[in-house]
N, C-alpha and C. Protein backbone atom coordinates (compact mmCIF):
# COMPACT_ATOMS: atom_id res chain seq x y z
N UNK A 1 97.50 62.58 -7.26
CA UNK A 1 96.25 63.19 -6.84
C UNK A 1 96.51 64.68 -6.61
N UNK A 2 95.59 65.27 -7.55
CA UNK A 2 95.81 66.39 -7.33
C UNK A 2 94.73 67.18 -6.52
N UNK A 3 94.89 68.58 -5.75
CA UNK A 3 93.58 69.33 -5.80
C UNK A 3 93.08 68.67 -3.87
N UNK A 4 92.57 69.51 -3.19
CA UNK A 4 91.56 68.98 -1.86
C UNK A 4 91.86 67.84 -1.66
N UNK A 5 92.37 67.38 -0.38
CA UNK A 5 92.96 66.01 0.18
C UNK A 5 91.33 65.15 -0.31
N UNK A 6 90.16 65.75 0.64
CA UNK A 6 88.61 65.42 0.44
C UNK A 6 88.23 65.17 -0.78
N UNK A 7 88.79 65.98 -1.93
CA UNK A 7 88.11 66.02 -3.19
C UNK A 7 88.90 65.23 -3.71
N UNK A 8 90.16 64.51 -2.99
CA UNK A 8 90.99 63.65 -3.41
C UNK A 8 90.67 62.37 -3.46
N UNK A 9 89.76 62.08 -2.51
CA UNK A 9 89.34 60.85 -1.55
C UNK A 9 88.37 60.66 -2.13
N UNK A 10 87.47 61.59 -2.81
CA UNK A 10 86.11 61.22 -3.31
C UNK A 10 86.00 60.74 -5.12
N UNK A 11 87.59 61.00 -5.48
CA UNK A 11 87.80 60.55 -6.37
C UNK A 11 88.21 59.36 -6.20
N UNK A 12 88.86 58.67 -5.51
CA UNK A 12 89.34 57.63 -4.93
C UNK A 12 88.17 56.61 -4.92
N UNK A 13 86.68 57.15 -4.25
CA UNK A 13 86.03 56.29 -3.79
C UNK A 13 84.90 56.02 -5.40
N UNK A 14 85.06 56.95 -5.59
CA UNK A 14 84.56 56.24 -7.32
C UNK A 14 85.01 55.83 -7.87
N UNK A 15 86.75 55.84 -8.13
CA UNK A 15 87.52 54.68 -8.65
C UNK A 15 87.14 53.15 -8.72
N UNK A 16 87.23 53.27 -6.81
CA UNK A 16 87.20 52.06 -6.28
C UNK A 16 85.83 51.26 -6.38
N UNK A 17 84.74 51.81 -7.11
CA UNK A 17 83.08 51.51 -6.85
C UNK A 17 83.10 50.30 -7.92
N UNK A 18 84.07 51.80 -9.43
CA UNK A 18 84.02 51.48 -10.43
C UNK A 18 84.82 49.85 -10.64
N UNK A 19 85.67 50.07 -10.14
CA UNK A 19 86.52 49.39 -10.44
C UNK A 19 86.13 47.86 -9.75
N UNK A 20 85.92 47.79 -8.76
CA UNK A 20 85.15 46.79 -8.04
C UNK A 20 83.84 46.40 -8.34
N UNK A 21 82.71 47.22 -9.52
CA UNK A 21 81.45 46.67 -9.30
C UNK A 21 81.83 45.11 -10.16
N UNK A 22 80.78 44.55 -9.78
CA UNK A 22 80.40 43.29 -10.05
C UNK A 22 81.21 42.32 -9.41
N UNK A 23 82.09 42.67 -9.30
CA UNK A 23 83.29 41.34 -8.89
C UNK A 23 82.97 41.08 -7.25
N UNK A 24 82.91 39.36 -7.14
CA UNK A 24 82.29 39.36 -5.52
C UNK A 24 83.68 38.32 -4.95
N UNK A 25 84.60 38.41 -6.14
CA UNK A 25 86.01 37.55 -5.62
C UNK A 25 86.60 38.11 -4.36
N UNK A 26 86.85 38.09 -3.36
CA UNK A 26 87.61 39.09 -2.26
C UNK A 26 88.77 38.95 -2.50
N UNK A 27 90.10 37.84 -3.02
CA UNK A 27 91.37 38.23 -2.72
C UNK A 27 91.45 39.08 -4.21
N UNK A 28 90.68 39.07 -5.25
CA UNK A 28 90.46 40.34 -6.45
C UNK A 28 90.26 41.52 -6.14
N UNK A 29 89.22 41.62 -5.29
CA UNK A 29 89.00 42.81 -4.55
C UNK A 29 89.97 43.61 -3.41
N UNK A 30 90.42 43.21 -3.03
CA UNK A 30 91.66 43.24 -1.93
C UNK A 30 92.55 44.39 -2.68
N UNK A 31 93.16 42.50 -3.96
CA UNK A 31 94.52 43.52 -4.58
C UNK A 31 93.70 44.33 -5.04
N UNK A 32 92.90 44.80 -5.87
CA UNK A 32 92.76 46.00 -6.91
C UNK A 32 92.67 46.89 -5.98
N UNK A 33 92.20 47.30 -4.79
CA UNK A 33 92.12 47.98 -3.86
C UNK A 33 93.16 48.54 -3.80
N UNK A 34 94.45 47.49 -2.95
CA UNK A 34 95.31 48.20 -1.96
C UNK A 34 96.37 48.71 -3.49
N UNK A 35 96.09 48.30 -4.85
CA UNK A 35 96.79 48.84 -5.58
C UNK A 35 96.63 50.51 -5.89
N UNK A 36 95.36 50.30 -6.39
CA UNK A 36 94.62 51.86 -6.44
C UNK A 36 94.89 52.78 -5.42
N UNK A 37 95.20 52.34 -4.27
CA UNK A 37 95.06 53.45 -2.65
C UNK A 37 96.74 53.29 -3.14
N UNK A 38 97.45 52.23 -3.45
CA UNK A 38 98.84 52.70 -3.00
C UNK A 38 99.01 53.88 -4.28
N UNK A 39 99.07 53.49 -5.78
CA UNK A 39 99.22 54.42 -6.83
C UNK A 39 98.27 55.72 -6.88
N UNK A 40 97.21 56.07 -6.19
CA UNK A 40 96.54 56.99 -5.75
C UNK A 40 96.47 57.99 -4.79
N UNK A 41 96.90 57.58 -3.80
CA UNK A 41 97.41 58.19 -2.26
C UNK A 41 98.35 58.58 -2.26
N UNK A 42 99.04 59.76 -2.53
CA UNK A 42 100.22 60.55 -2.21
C UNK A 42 101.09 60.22 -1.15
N UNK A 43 102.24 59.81 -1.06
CA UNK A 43 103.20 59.56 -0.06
C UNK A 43 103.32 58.64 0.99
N UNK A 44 102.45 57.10 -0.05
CA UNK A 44 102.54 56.27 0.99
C UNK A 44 104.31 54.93 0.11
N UNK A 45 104.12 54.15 1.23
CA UNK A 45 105.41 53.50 1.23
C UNK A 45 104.70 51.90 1.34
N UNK A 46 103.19 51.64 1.84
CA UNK A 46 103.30 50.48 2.07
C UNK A 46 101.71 50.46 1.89
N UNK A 47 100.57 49.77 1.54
CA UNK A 47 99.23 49.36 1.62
C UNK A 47 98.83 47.85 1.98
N UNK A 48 98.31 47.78 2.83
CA UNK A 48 98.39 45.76 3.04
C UNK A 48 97.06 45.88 3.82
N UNK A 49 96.24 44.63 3.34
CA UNK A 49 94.94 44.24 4.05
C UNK A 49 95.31 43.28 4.60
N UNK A 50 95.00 43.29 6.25
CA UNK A 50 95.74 42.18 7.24
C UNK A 50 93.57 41.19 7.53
N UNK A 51 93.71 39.86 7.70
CA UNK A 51 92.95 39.35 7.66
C UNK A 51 92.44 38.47 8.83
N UNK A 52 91.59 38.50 9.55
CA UNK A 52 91.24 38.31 11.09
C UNK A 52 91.39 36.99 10.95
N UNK A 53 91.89 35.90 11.37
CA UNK A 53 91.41 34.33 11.13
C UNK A 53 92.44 33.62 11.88
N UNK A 54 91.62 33.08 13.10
CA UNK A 54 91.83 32.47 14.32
C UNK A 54 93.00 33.00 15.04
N UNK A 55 92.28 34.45 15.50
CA UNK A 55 92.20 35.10 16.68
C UNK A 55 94.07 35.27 16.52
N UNK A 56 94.23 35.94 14.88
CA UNK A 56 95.32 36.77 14.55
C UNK A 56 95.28 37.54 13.35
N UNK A 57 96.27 38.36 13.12
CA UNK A 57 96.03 39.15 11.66
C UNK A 57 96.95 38.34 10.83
N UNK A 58 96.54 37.87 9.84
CA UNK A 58 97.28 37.65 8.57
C UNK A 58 97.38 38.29 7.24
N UNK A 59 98.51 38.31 6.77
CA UNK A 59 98.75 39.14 5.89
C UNK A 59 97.79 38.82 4.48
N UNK A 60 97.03 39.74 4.10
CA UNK A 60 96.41 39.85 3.20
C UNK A 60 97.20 40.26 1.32
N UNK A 61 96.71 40.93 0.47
CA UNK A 61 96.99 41.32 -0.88
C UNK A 61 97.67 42.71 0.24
N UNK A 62 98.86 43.18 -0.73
CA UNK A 62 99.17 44.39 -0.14
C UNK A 62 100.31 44.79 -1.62
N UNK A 63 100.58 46.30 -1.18
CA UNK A 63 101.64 46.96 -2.00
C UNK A 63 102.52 47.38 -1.50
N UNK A 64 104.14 47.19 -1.94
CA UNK A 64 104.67 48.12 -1.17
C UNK A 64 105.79 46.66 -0.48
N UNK A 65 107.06 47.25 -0.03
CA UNK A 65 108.47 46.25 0.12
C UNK A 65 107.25 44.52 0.90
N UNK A 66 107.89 43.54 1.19
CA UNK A 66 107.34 42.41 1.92
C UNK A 66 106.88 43.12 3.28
N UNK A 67 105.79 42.36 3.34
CA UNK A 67 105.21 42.82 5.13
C UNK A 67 105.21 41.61 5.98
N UNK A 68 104.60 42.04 7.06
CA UNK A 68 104.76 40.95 8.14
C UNK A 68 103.65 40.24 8.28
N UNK A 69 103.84 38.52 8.02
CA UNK A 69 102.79 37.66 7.74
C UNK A 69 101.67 37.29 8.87
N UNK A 70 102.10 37.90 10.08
CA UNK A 70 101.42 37.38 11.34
C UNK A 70 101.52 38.17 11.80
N UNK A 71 100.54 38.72 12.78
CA UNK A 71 100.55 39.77 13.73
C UNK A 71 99.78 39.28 15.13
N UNK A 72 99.98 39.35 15.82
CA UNK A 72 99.17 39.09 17.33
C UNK A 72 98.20 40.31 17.44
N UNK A 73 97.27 40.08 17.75
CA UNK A 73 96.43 40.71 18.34
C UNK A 73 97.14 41.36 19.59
N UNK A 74 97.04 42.77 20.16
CA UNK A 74 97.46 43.85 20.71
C UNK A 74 99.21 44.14 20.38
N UNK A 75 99.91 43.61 19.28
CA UNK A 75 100.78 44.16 19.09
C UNK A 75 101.10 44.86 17.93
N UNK A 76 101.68 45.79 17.93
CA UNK A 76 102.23 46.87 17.34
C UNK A 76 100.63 47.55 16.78
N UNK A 77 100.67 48.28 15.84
CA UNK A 77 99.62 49.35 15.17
C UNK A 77 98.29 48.43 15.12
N UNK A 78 98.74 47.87 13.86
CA UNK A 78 97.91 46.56 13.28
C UNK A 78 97.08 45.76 14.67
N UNK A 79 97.92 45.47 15.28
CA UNK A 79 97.31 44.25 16.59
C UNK A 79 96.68 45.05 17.41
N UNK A 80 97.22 46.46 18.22
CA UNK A 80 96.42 47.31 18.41
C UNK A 80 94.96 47.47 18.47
N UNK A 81 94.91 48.24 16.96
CA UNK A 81 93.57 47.88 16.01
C UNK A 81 92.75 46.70 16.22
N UNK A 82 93.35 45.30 16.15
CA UNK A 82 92.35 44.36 16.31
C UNK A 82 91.83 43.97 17.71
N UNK A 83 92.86 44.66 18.42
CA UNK A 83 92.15 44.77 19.50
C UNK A 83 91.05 45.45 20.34
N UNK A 84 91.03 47.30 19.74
CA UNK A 84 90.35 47.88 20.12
C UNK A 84 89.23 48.02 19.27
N UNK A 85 89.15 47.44 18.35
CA UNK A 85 88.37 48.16 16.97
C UNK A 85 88.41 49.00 16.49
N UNK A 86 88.82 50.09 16.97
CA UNK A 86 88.86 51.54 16.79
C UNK A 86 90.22 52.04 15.92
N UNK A 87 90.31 53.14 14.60
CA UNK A 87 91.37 53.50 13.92
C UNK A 87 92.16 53.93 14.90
N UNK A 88 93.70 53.54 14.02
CA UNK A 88 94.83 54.39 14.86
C UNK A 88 95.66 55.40 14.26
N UNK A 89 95.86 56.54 14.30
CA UNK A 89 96.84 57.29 13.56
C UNK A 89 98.08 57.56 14.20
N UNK A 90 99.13 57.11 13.63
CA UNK A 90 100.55 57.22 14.10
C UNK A 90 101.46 58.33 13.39
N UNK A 91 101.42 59.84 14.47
CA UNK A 91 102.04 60.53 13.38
C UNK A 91 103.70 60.32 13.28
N UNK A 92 103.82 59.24 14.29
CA UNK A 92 105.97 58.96 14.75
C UNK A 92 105.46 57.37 14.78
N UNK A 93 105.99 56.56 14.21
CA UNK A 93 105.98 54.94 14.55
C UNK A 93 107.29 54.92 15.55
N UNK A 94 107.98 55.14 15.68
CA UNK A 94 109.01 55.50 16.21
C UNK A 94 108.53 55.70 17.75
N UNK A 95 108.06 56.41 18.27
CA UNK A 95 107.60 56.67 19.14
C UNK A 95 105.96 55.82 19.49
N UNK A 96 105.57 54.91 18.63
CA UNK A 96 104.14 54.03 19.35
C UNK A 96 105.24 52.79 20.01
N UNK A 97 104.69 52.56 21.09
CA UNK A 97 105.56 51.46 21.86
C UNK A 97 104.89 49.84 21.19
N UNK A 98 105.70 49.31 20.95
CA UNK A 98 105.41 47.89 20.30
C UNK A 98 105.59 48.10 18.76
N UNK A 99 106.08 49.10 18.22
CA UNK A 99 105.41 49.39 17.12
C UNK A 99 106.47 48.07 16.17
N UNK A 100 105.69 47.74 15.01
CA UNK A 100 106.82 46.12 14.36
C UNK A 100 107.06 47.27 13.17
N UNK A 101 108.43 46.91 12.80
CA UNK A 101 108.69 47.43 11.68
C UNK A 101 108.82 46.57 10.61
N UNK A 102 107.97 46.33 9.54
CA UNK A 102 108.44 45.87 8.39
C UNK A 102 108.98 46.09 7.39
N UNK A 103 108.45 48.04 7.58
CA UNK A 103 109.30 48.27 6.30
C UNK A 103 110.27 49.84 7.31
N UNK A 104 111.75 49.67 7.53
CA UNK A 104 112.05 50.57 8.46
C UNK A 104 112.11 51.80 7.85
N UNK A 105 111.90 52.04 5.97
CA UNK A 105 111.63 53.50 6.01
C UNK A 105 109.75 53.99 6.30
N UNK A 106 109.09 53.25 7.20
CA UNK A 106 107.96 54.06 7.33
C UNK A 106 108.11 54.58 8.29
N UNK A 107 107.64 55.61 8.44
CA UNK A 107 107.82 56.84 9.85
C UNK A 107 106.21 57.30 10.46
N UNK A 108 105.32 56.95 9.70
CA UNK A 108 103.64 57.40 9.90
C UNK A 108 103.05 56.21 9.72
N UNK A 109 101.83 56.06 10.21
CA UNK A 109 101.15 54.86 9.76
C UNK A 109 99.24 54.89 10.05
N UNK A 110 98.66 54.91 9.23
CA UNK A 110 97.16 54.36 9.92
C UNK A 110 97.07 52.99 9.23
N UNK A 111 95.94 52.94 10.69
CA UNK A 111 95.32 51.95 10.09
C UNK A 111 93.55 51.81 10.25
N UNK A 112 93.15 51.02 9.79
CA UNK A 112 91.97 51.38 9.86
C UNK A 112 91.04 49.91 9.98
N UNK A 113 90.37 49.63 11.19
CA UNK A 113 89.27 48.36 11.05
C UNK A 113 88.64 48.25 10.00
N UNK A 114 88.39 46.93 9.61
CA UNK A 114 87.62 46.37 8.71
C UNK A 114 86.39 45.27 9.22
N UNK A 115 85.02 45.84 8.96
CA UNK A 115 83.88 44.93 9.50
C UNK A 115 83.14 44.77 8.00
N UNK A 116 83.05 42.96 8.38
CA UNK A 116 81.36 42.54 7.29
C UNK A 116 80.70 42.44 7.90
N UNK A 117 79.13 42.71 7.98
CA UNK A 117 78.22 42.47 8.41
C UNK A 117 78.48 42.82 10.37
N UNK A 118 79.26 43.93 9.97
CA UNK A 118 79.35 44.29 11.92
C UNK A 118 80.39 43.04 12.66
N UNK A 119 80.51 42.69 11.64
CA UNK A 119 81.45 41.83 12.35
C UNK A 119 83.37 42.04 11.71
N UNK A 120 84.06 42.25 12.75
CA UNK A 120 85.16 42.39 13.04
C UNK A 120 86.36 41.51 11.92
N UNK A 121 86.62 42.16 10.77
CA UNK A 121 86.75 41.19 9.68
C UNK A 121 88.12 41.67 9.42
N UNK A 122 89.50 42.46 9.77
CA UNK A 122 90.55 42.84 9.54
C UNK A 122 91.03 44.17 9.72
N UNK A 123 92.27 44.53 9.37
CA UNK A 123 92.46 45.99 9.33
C UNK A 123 92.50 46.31 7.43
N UNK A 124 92.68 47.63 7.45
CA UNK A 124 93.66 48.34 6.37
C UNK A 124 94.64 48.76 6.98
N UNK A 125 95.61 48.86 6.29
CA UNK A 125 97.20 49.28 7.12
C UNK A 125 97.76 50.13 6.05
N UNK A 126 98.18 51.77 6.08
CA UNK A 126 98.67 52.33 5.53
C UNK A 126 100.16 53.16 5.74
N UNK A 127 101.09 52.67 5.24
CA UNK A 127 102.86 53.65 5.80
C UNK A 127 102.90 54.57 5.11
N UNK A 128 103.40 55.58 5.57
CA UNK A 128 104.26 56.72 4.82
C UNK A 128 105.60 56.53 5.40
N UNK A 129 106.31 56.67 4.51
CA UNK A 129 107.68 57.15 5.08
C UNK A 129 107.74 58.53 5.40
N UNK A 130 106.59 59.49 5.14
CA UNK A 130 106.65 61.35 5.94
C UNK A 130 106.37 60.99 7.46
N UNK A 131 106.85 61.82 8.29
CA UNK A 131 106.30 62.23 9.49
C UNK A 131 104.75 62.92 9.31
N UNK A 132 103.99 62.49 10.09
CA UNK A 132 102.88 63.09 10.76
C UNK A 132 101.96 63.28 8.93
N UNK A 133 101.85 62.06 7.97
CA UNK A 133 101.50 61.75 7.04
C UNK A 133 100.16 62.01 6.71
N UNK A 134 99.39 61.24 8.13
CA UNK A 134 97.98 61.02 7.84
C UNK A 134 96.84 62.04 9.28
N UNK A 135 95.70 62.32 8.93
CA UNK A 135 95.04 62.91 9.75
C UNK A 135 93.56 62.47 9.74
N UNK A 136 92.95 63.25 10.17
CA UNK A 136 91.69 62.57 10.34
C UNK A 136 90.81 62.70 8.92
N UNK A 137 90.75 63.31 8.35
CA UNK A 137 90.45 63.09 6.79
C UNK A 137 90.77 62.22 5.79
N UNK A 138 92.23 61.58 6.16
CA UNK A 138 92.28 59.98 5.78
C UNK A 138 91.51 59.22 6.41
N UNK A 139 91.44 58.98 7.88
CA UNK A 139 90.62 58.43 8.42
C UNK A 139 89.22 58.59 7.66
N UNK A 140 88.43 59.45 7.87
CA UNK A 140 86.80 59.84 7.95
C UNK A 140 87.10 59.00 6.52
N UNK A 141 87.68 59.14 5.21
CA UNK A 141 87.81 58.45 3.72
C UNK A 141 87.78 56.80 3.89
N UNK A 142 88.86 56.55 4.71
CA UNK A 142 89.66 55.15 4.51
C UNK A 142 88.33 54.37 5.25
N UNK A 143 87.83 54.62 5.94
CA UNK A 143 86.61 54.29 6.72
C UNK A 143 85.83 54.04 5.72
N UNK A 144 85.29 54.50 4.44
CA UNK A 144 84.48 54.38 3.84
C UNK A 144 85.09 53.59 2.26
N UNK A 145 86.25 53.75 1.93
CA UNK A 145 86.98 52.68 1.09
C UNK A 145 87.86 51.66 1.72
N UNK A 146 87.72 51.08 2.79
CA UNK A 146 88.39 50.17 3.15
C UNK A 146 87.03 48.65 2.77
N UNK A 147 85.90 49.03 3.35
CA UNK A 147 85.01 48.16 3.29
C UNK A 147 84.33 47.66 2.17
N UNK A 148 84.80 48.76 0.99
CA UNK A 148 84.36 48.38 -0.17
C UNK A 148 84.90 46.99 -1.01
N UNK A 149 85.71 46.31 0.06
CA UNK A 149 86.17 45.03 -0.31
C UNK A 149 84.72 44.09 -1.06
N UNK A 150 83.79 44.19 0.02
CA UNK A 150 82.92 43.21 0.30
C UNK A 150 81.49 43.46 -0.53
């Protein structure tokens, strides 16, 4: 990706329109997703859609070394997230307390809630192995291509 992180993202999100119309499969939708964001997104190490179902995260389609199949709700980034609803940006994983490592070269991490219908339906989970990787312009993006699962 070349050119404006923004003008980066907005290419991203027509990719993903394109690439997703018609198809109403979700674990299709998932992978083509977290493939596109991982081969698209500059300097990430890991992409995984974690999946809300009975009151834990499970590991969804993802890219990037094996991840962690279970997550508790309020632990590490991911559990966090499903707890508060709200995105998290980690510019040191290293420094978030609880933080799980699955893959130990990531050093940054967001993540980002996922709702259908307003309802509380998973995260997106993104690593870099850079320090201080992601900012709020991934955010304000990932917010708007994470949901395009559905």
């Amino acid at each position: 990706m070349a050119g404006r992180k923004d003008e980066q993202y907005k290419l991203v999100i027509k990719q993903a329109e394109s690439l997703l119309q018609g198809e109403h499969d979700l674990i299709a939708n998932m992978s083509n997703l977290v493939s596109l964001i991982f081969h698209t997104i500059p300097g990430l190490n890991g992409a995984t859609y974690y999946r809300f179902v009975k009151g834990e995260l499970i590991l969804g389609p993802f890219q990037g070394k094996p991840a962690c199949m279970h997550i508790a709700v309020g632990k590490g980034v991911c559990g966090k997230v499903a707890e508060t609803k709200h995105p998290e940006i980690v510019p040191d994983v290293k420094k978030f307390s609880g933080h799980i490592a699955c893959d130990d070269a990531s050093k940054s991490e967001i993540v980002i809630p996922v709702f259908q219908d307003s309802r509380f339906w998973g995260v997106l989970d993104l690593d870099s192995p850079d320090f201080n990787h992601f900012d709020q312009t991934d955010r304000l993006y990932l917010d708007k291509i994470a949901p395009l699962i559905f």
